[in-house]
N, C-alpha and C. Protein backbone atom coordinates (compact mmCIF):
# COMPACT_ATOMS: atom_id res chain seq x y z
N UNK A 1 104.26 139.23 103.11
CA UNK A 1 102.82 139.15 103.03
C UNK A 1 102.25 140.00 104.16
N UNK A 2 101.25 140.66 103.57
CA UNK A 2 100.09 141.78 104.57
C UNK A 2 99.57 141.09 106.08
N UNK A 3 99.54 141.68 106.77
CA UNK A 3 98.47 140.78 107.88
C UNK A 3 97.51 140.58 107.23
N UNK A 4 96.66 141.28 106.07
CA UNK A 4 95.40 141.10 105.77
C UNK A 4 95.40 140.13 104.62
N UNK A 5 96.52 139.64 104.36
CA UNK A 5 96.48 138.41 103.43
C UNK A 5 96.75 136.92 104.37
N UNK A 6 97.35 137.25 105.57
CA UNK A 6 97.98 135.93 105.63
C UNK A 6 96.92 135.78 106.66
N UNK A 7 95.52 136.72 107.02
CA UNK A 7 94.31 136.27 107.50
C UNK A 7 92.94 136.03 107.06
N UNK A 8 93.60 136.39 105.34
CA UNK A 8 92.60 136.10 104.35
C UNK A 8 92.66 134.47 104.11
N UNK A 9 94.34 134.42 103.93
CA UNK A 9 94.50 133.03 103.80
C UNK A 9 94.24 131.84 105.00
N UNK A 10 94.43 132.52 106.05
CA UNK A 10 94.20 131.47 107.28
C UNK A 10 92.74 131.09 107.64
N UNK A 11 91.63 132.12 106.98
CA UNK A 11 90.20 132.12 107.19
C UNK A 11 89.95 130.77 106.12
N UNK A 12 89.90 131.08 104.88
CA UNK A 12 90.07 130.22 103.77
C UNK A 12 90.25 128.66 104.17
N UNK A 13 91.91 128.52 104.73
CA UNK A 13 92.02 127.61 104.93
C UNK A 13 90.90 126.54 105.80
N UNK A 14 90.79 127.61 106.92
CA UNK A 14 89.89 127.11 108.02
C UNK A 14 88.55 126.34 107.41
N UNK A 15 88.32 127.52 106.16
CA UNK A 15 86.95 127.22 105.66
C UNK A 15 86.84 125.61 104.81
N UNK A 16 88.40 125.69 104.02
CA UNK A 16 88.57 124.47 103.02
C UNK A 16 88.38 123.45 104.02
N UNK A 17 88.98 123.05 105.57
CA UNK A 17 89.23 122.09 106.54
C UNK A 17 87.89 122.04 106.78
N UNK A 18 87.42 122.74 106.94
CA UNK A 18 85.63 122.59 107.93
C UNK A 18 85.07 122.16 106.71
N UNK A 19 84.75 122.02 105.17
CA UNK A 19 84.45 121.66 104.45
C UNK A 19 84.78 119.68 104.10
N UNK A 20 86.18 119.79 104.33
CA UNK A 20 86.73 118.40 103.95
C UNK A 20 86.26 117.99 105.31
N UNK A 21 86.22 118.15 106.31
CA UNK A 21 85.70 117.75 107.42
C UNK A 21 84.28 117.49 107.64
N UNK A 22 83.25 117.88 107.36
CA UNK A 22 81.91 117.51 106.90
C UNK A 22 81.78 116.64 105.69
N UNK A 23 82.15 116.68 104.86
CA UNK A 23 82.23 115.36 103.75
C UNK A 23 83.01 114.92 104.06
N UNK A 24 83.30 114.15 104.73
CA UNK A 24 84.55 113.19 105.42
C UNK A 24 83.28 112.11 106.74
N UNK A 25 82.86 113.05 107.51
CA UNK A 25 81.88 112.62 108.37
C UNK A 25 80.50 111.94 107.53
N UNK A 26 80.32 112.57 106.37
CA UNK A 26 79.23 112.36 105.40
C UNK A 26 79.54 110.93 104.47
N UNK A 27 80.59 110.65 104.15
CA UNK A 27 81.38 109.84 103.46
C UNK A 27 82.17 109.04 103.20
N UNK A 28 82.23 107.68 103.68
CA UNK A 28 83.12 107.11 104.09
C UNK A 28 84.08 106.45 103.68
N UNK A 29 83.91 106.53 101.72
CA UNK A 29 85.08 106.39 101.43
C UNK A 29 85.74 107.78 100.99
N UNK A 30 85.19 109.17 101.10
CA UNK A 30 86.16 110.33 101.41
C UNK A 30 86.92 110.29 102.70
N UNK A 31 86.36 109.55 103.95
CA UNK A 31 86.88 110.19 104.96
C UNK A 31 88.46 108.98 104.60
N UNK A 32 88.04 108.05 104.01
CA UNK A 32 89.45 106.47 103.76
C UNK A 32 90.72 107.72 102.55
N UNK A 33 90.25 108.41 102.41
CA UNK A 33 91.01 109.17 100.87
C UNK A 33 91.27 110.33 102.15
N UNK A 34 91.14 111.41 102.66
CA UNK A 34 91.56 111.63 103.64
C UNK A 34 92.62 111.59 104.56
N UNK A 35 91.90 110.37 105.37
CA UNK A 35 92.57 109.49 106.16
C UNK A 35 94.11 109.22 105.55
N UNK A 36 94.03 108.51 104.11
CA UNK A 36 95.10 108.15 103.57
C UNK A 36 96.20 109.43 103.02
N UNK A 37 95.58 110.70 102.55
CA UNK A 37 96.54 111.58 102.73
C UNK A 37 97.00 112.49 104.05
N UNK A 38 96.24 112.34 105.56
CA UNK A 38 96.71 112.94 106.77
C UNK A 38 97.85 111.57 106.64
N UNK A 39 97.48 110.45 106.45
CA UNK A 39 98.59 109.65 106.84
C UNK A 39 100.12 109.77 105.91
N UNK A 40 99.76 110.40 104.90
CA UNK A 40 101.26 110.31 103.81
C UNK A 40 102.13 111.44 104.53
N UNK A 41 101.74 112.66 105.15
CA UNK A 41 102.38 113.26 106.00
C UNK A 41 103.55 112.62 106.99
N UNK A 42 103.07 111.50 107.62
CA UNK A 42 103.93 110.75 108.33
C UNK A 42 104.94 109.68 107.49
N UNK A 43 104.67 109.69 106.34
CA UNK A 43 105.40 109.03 105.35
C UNK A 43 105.00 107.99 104.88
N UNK A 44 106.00 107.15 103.61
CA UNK A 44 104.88 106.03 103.28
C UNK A 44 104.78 104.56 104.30
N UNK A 45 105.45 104.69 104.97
CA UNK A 45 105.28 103.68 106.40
C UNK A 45 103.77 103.38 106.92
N UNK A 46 103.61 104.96 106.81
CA UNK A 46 102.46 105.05 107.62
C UNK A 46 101.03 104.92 106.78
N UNK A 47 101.06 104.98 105.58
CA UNK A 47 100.12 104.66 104.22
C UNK A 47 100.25 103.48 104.10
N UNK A 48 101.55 102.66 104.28
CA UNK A 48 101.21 101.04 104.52
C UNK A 48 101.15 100.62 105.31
N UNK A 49 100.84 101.03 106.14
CA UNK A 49 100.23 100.17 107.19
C UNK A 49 98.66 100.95 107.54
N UNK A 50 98.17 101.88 106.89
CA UNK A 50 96.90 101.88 106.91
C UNK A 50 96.19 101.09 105.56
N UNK A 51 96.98 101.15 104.46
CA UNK A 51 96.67 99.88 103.23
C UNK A 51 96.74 98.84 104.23
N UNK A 52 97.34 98.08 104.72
CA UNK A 52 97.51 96.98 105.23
C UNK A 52 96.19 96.62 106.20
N UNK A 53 96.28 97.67 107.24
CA UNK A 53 94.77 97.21 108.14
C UNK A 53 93.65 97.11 107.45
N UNK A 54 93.68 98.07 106.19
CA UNK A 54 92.15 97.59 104.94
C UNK A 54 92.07 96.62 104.36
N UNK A 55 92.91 95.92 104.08
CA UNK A 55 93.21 94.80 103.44
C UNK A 55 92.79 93.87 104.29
N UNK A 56 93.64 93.93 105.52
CA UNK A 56 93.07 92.99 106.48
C UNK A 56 92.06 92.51 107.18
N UNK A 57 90.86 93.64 107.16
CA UNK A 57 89.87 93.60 107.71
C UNK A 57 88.66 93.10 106.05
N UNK A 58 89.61 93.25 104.80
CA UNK A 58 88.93 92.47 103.57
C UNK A 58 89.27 91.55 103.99
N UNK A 59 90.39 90.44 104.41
CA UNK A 59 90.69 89.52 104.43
C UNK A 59 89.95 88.39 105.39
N UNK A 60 89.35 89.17 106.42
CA UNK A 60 89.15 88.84 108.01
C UNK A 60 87.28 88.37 107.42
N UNK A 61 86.59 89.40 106.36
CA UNK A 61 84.95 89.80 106.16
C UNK A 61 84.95 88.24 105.77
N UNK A 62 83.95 87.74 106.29
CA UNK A 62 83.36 86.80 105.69
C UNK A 62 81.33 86.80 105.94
N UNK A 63 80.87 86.43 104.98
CA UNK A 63 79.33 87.46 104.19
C UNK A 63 79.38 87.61 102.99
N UNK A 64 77.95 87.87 102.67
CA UNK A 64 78.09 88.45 101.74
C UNK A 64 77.52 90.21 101.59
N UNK A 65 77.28 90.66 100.09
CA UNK A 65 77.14 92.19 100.24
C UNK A 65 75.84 91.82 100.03
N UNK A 66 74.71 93.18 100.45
CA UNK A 66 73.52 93.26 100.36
C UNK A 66 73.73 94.32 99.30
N UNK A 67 72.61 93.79 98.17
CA UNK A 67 72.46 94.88 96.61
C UNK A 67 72.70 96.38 97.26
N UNK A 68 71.76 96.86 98.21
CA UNK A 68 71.78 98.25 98.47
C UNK A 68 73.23 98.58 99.08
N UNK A 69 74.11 97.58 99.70
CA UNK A 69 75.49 98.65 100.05
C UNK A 69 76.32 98.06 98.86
N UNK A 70 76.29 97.65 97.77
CA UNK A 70 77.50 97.41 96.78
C UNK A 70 78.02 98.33 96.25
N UNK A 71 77.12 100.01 96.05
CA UNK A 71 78.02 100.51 95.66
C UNK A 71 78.74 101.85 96.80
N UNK A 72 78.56 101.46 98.19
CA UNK A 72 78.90 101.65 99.41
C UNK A 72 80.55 100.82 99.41
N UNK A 73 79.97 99.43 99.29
CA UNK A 73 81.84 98.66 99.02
C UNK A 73 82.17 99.05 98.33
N UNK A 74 81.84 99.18 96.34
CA UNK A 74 82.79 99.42 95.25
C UNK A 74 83.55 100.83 95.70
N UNK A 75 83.06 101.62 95.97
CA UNK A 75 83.16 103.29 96.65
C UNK A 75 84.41 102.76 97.23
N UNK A 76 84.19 102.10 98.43
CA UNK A 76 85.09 101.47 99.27
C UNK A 76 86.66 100.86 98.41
N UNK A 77 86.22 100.23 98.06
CA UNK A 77 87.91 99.34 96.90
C UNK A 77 88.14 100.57 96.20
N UNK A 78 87.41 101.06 95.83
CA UNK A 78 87.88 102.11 94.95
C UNK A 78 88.86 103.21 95.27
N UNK A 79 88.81 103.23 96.99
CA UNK A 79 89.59 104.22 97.76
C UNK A 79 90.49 103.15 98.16
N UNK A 80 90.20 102.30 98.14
CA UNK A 80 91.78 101.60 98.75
C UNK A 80 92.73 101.55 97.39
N UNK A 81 92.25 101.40 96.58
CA UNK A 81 93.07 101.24 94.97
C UNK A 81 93.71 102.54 95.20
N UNK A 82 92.88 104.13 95.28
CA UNK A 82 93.22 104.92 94.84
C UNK A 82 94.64 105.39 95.57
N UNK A 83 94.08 104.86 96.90
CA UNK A 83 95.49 105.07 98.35
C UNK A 83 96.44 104.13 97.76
N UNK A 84 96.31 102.73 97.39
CA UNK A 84 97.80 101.90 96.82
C UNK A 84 98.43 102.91 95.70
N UNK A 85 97.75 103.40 94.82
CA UNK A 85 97.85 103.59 93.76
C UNK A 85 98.64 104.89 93.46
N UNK A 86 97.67 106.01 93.95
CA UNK A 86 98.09 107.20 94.07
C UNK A 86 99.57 107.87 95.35
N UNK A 87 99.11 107.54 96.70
CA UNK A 87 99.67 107.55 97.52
C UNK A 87 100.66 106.92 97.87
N UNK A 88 100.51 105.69 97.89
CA UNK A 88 101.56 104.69 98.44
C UNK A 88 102.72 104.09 96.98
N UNK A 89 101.66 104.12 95.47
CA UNK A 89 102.37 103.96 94.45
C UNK A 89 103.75 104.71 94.37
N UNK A 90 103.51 106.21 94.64
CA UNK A 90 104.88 106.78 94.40
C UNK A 90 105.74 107.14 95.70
N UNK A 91 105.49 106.51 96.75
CA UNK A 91 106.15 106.55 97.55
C UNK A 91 107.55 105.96 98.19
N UNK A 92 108.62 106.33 98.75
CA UNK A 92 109.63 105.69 98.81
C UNK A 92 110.00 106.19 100.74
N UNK A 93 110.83 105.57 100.99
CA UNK A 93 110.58 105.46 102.51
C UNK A 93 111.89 106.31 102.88
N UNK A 94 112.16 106.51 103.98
CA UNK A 94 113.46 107.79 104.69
C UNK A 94 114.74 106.54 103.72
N UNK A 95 114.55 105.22 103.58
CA UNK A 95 115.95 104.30 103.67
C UNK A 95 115.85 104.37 101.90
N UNK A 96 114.82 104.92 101.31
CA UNK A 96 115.25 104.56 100.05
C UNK A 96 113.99 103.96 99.75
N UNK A 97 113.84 103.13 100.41
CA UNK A 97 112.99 102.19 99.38
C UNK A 97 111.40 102.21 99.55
N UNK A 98 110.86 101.06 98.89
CA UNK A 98 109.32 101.18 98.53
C UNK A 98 108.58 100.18 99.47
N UNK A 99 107.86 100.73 100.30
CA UNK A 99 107.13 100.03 101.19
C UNK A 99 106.81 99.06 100.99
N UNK A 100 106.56 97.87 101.23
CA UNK A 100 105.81 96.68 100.99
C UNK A 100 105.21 95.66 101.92
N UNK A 101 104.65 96.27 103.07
CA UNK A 101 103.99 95.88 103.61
C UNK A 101 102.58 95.07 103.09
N UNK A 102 102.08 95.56 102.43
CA UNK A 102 101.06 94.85 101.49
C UNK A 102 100.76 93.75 100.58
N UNK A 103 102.46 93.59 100.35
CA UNK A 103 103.16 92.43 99.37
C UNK A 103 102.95 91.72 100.13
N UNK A 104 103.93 91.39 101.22
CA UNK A 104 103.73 90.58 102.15
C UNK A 104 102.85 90.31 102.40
N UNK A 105 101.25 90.73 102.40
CA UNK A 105 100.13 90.10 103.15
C UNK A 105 99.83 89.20 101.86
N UNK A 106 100.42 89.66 100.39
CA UNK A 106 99.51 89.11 99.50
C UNK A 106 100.77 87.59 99.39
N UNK A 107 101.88 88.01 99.68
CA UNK A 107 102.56 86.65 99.30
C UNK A 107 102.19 85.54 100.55
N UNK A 108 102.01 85.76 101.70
CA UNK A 108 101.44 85.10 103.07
C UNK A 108 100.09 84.56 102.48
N UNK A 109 99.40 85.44 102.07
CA UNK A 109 97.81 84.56 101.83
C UNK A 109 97.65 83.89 100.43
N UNK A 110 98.20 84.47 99.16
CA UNK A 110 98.10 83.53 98.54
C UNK A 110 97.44 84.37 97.25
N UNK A 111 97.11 85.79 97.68
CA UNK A 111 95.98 86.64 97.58
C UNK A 111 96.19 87.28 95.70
């Protein structure tokens, strides 16, 4: 590859990051979708146990929602589904197996 490609491509990139980076700050269940793929980098360890602290801090809320942020929360579940689902669904760990950190919170509470 050219210097003038692999600084076409490095500009680009910069541009895609400064982009996901402003709707991320703008958005807070983009910045949770995000968040949840910088974390699959570190593996799925690290996707369950950021599922896990969301869960937990559902577990911890007690209130109720005000009409104007409900679809601020649904937004919200909707990115935690998408992180179990997408991310952490097909994930398998360095030993083989499938994370389940999350199980555990649900077989502990009852949930």
């Amino acid at each position: 590859m050219c210097n003038f490609h692999r600084y076409a491509n490095r500009a680009w990139s910069e541009k895609l990051a400064r982009l996901v980076l402003d709707e991320a700050e703008r958005d807070a269940s983009f910045r949770k979708l995000v968040s949840a793929a910088l974390a699959a980098r570190k593996g799925p360890e690290a996707i369950a146990k950021l599922v896990d602290r969301r869960l937990g801090g559902l577990e911890r809320a007690r209130g109720f929602i005000d009409w104007d942020k409900a679809r601020t929360f649904r937004d919200d579940l909707a990115a935690t589904v998408v992180t179990i689902s997408g991310e952490l669904g097909g994930s398998v760990t360095r030993h083989g197996h499938r994370p389940t950190v999350t199980v555990h919170r649900h077989a502990r509470t009852g949930v």
